[in-house]
N, C-alpha and C. Protein backbone atom coordinates (compact mmCIF):
# COMPACT_ATOMS: atom_id res chain seq x y z
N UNK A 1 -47.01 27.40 36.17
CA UNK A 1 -45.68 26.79 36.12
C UNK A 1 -45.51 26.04 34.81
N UNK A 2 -44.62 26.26 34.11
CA UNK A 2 -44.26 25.94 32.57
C UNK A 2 -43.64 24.41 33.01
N UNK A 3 -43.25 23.61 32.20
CA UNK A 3 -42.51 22.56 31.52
C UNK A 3 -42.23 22.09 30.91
N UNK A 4 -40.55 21.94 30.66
CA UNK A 4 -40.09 22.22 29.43
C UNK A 4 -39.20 21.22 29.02
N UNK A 5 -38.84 20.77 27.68
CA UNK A 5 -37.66 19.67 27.44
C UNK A 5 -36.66 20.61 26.92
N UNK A 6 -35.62 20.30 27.81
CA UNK A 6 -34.11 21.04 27.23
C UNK A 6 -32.75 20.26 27.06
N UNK A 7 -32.38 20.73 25.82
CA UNK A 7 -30.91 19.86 25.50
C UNK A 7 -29.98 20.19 25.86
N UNK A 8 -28.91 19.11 26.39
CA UNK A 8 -27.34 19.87 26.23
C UNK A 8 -26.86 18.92 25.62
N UNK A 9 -25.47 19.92 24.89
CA UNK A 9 -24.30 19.19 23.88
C UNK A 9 -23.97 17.87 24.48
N UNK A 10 -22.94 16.85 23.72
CA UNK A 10 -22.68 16.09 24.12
C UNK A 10 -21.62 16.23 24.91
N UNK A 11 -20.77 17.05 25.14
CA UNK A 11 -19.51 17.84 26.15
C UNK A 11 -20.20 17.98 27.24
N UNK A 12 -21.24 18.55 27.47
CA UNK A 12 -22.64 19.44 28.66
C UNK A 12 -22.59 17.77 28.98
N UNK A 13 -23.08 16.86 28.95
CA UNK A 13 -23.41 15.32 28.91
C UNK A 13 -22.31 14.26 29.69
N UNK A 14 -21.21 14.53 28.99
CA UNK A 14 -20.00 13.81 29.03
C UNK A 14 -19.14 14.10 30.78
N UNK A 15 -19.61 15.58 30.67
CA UNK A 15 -19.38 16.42 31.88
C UNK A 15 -20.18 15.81 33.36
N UNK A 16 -21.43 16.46 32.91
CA UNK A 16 -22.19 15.60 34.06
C UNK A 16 -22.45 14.27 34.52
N UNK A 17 -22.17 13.16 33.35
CA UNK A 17 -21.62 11.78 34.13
C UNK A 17 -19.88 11.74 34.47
N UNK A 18 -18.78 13.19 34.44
CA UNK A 18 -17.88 12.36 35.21
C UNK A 18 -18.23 13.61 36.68
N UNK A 19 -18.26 13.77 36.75
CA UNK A 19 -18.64 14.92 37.80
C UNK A 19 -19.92 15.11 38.82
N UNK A 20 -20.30 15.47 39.64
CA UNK A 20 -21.17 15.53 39.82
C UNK A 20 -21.69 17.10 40.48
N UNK A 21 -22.51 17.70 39.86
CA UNK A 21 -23.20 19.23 39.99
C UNK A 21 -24.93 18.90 40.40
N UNK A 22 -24.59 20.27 41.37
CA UNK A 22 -26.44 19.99 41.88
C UNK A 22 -27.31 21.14 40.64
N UNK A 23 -26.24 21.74 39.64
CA UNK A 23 -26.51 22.55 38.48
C UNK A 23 -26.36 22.29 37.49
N UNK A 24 -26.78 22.62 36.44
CA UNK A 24 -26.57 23.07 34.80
C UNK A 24 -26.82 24.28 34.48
N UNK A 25 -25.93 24.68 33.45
CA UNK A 25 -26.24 25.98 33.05
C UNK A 25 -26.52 25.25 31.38
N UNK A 26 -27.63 25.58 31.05
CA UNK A 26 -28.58 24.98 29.70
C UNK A 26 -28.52 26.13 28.94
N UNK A 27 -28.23 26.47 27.78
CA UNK A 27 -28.77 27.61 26.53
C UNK A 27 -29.99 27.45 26.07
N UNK A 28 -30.34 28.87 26.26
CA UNK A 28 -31.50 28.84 25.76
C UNK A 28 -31.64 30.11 24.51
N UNK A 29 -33.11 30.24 23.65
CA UNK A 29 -32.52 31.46 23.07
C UNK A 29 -33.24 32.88 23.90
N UNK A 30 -32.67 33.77 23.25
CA UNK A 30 -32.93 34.94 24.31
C UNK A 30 -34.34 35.30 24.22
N UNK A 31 -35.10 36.03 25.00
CA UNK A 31 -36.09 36.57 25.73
C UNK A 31 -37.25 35.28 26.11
N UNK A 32 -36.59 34.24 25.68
CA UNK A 32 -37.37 32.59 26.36
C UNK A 32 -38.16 33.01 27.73
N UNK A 33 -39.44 32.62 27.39
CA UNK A 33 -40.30 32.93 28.69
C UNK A 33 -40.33 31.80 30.01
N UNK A 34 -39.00 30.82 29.58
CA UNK A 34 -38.86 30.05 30.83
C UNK A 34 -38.42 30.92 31.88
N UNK A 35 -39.45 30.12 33.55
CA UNK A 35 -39.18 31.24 34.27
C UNK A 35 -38.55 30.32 35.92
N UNK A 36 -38.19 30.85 36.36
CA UNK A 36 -37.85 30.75 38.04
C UNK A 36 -39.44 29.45 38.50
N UNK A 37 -38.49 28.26 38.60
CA UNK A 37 -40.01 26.99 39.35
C UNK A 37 -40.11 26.35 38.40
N UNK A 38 -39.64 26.63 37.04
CA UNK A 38 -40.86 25.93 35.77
C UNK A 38 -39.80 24.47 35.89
N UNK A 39 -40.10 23.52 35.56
CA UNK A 39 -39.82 22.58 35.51
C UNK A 39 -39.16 21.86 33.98
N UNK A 40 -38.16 20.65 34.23
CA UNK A 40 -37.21 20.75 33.21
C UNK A 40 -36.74 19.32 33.14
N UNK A 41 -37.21 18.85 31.87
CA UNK A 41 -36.81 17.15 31.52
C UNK A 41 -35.67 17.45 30.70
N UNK A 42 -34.18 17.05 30.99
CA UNK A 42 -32.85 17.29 30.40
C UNK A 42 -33.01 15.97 29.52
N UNK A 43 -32.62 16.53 28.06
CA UNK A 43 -31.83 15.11 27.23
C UNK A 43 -30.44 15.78 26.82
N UNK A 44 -30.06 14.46 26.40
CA UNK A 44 -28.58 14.88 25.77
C UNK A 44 -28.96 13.62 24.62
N UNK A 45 -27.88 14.06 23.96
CA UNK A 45 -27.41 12.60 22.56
C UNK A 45 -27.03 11.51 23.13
N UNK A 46 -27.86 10.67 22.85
CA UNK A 46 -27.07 9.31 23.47
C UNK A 46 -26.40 8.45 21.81
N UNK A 47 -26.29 7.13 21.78
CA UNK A 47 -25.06 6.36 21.28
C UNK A 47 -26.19 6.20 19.43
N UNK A 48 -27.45 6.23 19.94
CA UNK A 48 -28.28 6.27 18.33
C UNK A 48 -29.59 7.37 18.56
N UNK A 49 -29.78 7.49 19.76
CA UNK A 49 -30.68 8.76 19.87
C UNK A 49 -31.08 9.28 21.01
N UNK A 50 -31.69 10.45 21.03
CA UNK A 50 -31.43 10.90 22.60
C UNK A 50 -32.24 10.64 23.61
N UNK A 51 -31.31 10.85 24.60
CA UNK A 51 -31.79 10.11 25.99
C UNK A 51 -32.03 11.31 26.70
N UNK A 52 -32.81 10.86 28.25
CA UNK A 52 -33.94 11.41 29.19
C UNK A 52 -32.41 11.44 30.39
N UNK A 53 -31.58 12.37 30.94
CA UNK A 53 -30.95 11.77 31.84
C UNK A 53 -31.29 12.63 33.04
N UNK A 54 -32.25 13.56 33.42
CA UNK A 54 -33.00 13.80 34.49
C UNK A 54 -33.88 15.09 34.53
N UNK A 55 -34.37 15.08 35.78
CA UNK A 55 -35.22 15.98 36.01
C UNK A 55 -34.73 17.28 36.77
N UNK A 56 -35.34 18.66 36.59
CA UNK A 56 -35.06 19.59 36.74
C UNK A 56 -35.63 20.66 37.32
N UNK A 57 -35.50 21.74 38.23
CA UNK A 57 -36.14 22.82 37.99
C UNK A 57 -35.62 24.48 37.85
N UNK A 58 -36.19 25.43 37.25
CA UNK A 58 -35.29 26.30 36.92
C UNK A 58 -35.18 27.28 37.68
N UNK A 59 -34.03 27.67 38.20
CA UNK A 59 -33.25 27.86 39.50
C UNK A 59 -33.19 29.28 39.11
N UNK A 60 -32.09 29.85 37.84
CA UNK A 60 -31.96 31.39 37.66
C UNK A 60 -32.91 30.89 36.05
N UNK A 61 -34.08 32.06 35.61
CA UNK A 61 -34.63 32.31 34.66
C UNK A 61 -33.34 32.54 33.30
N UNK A 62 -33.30 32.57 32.17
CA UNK A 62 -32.61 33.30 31.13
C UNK A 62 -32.09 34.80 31.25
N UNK A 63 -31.08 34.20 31.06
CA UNK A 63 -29.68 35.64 30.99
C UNK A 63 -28.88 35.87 30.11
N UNK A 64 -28.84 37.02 29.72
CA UNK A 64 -27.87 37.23 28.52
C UNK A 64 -26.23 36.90 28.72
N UNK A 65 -25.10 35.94 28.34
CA UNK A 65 -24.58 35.76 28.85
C UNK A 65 -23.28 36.36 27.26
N UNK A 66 -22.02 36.58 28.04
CA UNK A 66 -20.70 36.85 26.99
C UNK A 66 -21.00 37.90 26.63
N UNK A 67 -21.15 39.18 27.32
CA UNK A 67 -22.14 40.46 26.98
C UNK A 67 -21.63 41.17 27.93
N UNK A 68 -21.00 42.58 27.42
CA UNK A 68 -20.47 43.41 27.89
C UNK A 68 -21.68 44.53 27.87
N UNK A 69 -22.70 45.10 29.07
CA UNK A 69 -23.58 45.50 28.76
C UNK A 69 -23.13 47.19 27.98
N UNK A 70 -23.94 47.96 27.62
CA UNK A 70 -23.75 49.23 26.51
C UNK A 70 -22.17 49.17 25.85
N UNK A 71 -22.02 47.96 25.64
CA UNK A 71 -20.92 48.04 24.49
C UNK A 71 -20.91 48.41 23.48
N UNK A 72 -20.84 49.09 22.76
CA UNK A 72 -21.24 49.42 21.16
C UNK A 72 -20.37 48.51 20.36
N UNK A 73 -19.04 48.02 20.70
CA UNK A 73 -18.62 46.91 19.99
C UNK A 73 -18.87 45.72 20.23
N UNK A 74 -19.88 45.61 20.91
CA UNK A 74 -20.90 44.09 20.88
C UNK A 74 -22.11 44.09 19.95
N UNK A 75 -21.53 42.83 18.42
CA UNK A 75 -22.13 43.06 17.86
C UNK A 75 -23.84 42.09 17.10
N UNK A 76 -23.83 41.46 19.03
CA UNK A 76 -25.11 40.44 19.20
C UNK A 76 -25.70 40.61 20.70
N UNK A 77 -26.41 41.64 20.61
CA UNK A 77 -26.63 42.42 21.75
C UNK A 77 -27.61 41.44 22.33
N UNK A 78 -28.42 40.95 21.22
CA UNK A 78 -29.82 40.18 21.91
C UNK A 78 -29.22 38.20 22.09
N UNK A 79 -28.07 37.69 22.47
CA UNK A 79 -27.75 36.85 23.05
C UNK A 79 -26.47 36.68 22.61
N UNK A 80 -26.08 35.30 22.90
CA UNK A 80 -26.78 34.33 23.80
C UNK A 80 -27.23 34.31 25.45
N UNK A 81 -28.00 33.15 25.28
CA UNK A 81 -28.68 33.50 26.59
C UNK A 81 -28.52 31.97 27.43
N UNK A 82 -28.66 32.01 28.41
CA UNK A 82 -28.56 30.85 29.32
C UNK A 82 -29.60 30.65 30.17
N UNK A 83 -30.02 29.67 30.87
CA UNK A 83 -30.96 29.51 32.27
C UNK A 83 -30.00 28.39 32.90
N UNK A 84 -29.99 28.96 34.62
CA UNK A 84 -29.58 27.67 35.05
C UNK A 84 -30.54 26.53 36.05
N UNK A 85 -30.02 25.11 35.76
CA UNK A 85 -31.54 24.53 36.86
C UNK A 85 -30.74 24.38 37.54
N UNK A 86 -31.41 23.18 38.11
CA UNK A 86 -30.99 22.34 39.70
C UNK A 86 -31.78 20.78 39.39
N UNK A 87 -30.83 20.22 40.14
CA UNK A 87 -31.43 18.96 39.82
C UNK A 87 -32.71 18.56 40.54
N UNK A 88 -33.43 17.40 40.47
CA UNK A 88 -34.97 17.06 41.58
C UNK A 88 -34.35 15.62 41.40
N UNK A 89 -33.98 14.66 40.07
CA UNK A 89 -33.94 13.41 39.69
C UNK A 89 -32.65 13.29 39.15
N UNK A 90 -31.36 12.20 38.84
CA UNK A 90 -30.85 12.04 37.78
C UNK A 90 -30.82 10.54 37.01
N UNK A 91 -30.62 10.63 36.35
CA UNK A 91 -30.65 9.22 35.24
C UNK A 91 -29.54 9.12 34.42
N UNK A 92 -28.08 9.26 35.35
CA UNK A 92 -27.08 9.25 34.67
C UNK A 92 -26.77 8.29 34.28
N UNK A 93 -26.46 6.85 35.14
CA UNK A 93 -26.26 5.81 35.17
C UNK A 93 -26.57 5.16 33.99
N UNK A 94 -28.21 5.45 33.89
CA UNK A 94 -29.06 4.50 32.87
C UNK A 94 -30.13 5.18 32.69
N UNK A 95 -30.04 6.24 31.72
CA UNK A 95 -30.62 7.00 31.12
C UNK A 95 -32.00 6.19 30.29
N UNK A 96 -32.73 7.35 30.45
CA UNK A 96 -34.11 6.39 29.46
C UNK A 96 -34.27 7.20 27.96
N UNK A 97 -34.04 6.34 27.32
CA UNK A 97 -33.96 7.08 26.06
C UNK A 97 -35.46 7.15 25.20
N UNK A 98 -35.19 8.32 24.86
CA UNK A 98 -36.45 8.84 24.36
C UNK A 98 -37.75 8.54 23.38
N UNK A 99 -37.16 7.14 22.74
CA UNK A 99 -37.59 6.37 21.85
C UNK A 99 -38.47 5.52 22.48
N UNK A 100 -37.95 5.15 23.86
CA UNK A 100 -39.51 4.69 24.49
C UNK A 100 -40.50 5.28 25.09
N UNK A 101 -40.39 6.78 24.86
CA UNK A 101 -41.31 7.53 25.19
C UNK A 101 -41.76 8.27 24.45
N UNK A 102 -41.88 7.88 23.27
CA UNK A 102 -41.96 8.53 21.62
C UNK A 102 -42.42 10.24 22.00
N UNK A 103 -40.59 10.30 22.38
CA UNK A 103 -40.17 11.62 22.43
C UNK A 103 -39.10 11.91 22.04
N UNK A 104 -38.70 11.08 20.38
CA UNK A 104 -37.40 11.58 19.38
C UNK A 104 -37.53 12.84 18.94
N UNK A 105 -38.58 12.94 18.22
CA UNK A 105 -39.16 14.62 17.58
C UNK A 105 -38.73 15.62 18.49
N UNK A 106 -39.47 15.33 19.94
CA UNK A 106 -39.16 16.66 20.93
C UNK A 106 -37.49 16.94 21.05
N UNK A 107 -37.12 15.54 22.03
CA UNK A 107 -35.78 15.21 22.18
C UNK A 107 -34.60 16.28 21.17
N UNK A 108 -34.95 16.21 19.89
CA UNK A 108 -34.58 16.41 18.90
C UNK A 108 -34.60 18.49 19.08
N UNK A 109 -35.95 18.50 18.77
CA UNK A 109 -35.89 20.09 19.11
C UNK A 109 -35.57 20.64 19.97
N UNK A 110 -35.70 19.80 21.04
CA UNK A 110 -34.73 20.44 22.19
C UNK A 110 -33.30 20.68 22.18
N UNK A 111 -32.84 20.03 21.41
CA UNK A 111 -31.17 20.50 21.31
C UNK A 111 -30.95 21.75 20.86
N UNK A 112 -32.09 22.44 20.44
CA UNK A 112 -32.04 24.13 19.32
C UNK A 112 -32.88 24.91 20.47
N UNK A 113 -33.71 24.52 20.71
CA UNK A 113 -34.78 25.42 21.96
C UNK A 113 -35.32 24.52 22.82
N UNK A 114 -35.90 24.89 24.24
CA UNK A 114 -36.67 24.35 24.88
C UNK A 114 -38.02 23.71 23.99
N UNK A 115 -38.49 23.00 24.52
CA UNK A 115 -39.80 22.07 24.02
C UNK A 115 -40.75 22.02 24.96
N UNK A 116 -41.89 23.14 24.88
CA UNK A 116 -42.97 22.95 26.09
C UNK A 116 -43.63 21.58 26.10
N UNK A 117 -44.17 21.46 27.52
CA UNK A 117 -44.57 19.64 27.37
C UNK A 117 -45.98 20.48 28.00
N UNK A 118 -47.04 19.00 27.91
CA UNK A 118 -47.93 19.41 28.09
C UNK A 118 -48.18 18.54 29.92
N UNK A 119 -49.00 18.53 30.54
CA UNK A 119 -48.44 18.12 32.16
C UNK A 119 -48.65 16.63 31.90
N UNK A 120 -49.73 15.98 31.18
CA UNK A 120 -49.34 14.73 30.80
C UNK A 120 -47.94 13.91 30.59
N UNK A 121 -47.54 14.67 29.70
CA UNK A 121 -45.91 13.95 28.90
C UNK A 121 -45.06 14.04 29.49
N UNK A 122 -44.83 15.21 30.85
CA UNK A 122 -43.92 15.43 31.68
C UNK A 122 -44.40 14.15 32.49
N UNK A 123 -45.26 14.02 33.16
CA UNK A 123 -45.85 13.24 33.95
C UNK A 123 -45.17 12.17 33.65
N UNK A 124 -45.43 11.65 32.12
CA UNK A 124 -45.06 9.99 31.76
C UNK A 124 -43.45 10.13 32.25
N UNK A 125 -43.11 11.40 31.72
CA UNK A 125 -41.51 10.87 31.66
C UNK A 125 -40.55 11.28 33.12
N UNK A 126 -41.41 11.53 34.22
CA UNK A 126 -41.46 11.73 35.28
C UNK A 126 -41.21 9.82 36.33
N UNK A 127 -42.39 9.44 35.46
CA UNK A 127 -42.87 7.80 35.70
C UNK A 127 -41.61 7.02 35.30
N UNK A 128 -41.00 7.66 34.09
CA UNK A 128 -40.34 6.67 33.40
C UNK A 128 -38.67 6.76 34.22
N UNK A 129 -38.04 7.88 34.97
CA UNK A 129 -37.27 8.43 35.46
C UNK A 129 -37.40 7.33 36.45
N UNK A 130 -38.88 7.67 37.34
CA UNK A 130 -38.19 7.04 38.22
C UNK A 130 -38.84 8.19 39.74
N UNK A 131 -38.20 7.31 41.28
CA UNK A 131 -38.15 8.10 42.27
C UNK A 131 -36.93 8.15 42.48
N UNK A 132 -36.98 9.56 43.24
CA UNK A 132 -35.33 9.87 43.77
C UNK A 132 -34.63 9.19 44.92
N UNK A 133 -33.82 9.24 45.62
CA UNK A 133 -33.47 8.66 46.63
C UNK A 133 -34.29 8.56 47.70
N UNK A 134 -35.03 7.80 48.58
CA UNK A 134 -35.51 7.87 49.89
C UNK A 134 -34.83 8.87 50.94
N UNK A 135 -35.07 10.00 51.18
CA UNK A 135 -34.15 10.62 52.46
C UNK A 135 -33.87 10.11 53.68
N UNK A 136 -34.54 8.77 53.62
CA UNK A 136 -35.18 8.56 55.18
C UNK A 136 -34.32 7.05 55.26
N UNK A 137 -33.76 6.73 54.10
CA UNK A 137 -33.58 5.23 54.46
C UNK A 137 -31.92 5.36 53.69
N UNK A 138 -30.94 4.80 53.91
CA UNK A 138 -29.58 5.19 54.40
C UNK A 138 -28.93 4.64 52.88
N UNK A 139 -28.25 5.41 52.30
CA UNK A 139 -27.55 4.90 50.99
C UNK A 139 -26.32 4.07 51.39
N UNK A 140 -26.35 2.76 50.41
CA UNK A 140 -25.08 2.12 50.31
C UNK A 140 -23.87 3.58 50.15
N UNK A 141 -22.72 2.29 51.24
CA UNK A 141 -21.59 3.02 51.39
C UNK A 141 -20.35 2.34 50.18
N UNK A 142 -19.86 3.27 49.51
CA UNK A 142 -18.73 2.75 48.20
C UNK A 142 -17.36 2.88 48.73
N UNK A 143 -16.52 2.00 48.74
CA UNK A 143 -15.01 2.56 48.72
C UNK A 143 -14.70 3.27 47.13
N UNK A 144 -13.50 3.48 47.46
CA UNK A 144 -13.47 4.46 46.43
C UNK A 144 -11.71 4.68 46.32
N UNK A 145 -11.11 4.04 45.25
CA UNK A 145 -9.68 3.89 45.37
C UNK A 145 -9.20 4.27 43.62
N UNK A 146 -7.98 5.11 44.10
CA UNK A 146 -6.83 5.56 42.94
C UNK A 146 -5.59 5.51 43.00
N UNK A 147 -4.75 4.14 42.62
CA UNK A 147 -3.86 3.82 42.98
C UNK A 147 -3.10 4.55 41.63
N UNK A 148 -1.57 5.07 41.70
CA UNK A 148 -0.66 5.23 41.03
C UNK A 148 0.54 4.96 41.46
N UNK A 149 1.41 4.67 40.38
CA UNK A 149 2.35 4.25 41.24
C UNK A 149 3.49 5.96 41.12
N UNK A 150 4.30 5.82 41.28
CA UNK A 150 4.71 7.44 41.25
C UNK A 150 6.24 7.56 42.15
N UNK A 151 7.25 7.77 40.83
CA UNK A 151 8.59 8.05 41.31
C UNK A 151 8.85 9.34 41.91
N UNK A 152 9.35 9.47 43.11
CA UNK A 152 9.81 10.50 43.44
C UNK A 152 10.60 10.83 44.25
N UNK A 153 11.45 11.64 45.69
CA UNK A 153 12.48 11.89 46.61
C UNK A 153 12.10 11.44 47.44
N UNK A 154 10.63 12.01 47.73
CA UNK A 154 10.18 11.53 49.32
C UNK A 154 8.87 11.62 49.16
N UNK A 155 8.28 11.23 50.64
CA UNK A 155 6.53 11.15 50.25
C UNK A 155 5.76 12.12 50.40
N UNK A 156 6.69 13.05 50.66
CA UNK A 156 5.19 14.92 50.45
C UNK A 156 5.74 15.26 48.79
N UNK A 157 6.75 14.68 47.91
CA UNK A 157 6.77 15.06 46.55
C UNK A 157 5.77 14.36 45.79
N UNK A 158 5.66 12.78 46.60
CA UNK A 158 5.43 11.85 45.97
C UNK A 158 3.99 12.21 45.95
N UNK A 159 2.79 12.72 46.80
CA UNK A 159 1.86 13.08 47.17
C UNK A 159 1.40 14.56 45.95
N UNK A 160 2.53 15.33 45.76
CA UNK A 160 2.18 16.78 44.91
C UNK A 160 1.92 16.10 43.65
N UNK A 161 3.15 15.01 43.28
CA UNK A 161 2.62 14.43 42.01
C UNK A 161 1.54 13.27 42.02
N UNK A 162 1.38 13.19 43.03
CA UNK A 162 -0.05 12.28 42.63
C UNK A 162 -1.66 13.33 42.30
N UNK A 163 -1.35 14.51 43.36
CA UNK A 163 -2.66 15.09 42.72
C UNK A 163 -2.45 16.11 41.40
N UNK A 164 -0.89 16.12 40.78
CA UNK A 164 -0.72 16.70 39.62
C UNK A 164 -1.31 15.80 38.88
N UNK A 165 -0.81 14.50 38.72
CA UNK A 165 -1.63 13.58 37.74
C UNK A 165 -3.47 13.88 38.00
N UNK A 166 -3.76 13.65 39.19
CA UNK A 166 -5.58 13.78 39.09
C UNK A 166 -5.99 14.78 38.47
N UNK A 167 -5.13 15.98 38.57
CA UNK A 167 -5.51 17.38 37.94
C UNK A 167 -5.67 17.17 36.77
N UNK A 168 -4.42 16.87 35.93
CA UNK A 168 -4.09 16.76 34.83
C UNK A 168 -4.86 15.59 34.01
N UNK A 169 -4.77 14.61 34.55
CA UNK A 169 -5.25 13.78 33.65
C UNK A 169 -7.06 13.52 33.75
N UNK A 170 -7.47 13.81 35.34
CA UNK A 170 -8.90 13.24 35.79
C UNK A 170 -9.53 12.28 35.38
N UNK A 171 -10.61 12.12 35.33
CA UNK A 171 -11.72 11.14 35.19
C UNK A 171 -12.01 10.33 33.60
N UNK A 172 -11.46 11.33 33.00
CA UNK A 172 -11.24 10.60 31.36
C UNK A 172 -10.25 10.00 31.25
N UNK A 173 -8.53 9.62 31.88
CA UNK A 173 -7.79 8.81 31.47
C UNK A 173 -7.22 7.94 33.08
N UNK A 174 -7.96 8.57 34.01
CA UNK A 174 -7.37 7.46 35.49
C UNK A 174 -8.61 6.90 35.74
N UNK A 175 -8.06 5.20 35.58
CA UNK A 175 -9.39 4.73 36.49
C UNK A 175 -9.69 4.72 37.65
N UNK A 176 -10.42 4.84 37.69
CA UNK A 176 -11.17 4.58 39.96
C UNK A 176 -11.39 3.30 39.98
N UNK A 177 -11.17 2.97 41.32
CA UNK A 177 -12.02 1.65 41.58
C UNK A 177 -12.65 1.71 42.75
N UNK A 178 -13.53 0.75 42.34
CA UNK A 178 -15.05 1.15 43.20
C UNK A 178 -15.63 -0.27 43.58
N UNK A 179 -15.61 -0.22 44.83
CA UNK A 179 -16.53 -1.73 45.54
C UNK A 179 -17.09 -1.09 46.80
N UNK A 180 -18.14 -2.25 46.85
CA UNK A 180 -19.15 -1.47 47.85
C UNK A 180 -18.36 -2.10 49.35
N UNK A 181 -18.48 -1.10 50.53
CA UNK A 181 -17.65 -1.07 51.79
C UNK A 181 -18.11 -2.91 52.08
N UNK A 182 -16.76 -3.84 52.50
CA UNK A 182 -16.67 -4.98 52.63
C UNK A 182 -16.41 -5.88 51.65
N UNK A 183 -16.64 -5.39 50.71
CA UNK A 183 -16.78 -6.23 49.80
C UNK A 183 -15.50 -6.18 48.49
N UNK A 184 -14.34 -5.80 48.89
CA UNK A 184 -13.40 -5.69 48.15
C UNK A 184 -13.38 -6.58 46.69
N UNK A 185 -13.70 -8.04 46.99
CA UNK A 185 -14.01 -8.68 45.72
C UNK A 185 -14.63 -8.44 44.69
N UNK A 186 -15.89 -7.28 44.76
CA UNK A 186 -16.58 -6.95 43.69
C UNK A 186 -15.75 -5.63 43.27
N UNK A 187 -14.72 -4.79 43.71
CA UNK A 187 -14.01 -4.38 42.71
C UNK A 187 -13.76 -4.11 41.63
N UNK A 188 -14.26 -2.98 41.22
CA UNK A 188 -14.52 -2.80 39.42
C UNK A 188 -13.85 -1.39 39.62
N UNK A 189 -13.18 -1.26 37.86
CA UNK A 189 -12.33 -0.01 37.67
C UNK A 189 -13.45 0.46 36.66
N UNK A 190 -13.65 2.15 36.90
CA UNK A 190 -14.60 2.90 36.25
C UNK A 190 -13.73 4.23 35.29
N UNK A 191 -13.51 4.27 33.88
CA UNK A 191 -13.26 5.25 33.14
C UNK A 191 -14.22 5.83 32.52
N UNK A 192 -14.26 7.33 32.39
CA UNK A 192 -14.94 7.86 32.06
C UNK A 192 -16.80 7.66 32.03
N UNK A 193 -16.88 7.94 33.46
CA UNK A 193 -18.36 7.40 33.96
C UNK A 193 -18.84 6.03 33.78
N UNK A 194 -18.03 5.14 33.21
CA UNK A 194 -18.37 3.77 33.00
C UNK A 194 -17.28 2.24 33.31
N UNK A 195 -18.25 1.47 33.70
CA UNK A 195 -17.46 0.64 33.67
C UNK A 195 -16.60 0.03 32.76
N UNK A 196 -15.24 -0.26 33.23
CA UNK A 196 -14.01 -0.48 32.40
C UNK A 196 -13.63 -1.70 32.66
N UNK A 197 -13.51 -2.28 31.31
CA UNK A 197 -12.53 -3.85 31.72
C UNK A 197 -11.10 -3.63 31.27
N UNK A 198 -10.42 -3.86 32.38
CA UNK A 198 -8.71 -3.95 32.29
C UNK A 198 -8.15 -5.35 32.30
N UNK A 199 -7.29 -4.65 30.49
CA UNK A 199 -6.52 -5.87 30.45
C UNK A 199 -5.22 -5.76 31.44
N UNK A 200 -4.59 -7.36 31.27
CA UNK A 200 -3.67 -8.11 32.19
C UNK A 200 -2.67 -6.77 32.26
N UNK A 201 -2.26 -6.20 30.86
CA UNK A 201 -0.89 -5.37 30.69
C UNK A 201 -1.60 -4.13 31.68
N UNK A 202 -2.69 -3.73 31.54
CA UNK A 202 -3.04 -2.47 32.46
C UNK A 202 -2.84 -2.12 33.63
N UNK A 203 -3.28 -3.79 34.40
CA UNK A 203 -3.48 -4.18 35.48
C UNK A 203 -1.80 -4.32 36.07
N UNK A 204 -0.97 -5.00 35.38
CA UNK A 204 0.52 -4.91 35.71
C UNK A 204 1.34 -3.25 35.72
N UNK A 205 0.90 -2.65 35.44
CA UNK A 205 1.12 -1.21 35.40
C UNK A 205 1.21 -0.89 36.69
């Protein structure tokens, strides 16, 4: 069983903290001997260098992907190529960046190709991740609120345009707000995977 450090863009990144997927589809280059089980420490670019934001394993092996097979007017027959994982860990929240695991160099090559690790270094950065959720012991419950306000005839119009706006605008320009069940006072508005402070004029909106 291989293990490997693999990059995604900062879009691939940006994506998976507003969203949440039990997948990635990662590039790789073509005939990559990553295989089905091998295991997979994801970085992306963080704000001065790249970060650790979870653990992985690889779900479909490398595939030639944007490939019309015996095309003769395809004129990059041997890729690109893709693998997709699955998650085991994530470290979206609060990513561990790679500088404390003097893994810039790798970090780094991984954005162009996978980076075999050796079972040590996976190990550390296994440690450094973290454990995953307990299955056995019950996750805090979040409210979870999106208020707009929204002119319209009546309230099944008023309703089409409220999820036109979610469509349209989503997770990069509407904030959520989020407090844990009871606790309405701790109330915080979250844009774009992070917490947001709203000014007075926002808040009067």
């Amino acid at each position: 069983m291989g293990q490997w450090m693999v990059g995604v863009c900062a879009e691939r990144y940006q994506a998976e903290r507003l969203y949440q997927h039990d997948q990635v589809e990662v590039s790789v280059p073509t005939g990559h001997p990553m295989a089905a089980g091998d295991l997979v420490v994801l970085v992306a670019p963080g704000d001065d260098a790249p970060v650790v934001f979870g653990l992985a394993r690889v779900l479909t092996p490398p595939y030639q992907v944007d490939r019309v097979p015996d095309d003769p007017d395809d004129a990059d027959p041997e890729g690109p190529s893709a693998a997709v994982v699955t998650y085991l860990r994530r470290r979206l929240d609060v990513p561990v960046p790679a500088a404390t695991l003097d893994l810039v160099d790798e970090a780094e090559s991984a954005a162009h190709a996978p980076v075999r690790l050796a079972d040590e270094v996976y190990q550390r950065v296994a440690d450094a991740v973290g454990p995953g959720p307990d299955p056995v012991v019950p996750q805090p419950e979040w409210m979870v609120s999106l208020d707009l306000p929204i002119e319209a005839s009546s309230p099944a119009e008023a309703v089409r345009i409220f999820w036109t706006y979610v469509r349209q605008l989503g997770p990069r320009e509407l904030p959520a707000f989020v407090w844990p069940r009871g606790d309405e006072t701790a109330m915080r508005p979250y844009v774009l995977g992070e917490e947001h402070e709203m000014d007075p004029e926002e808040e009067d909106e």
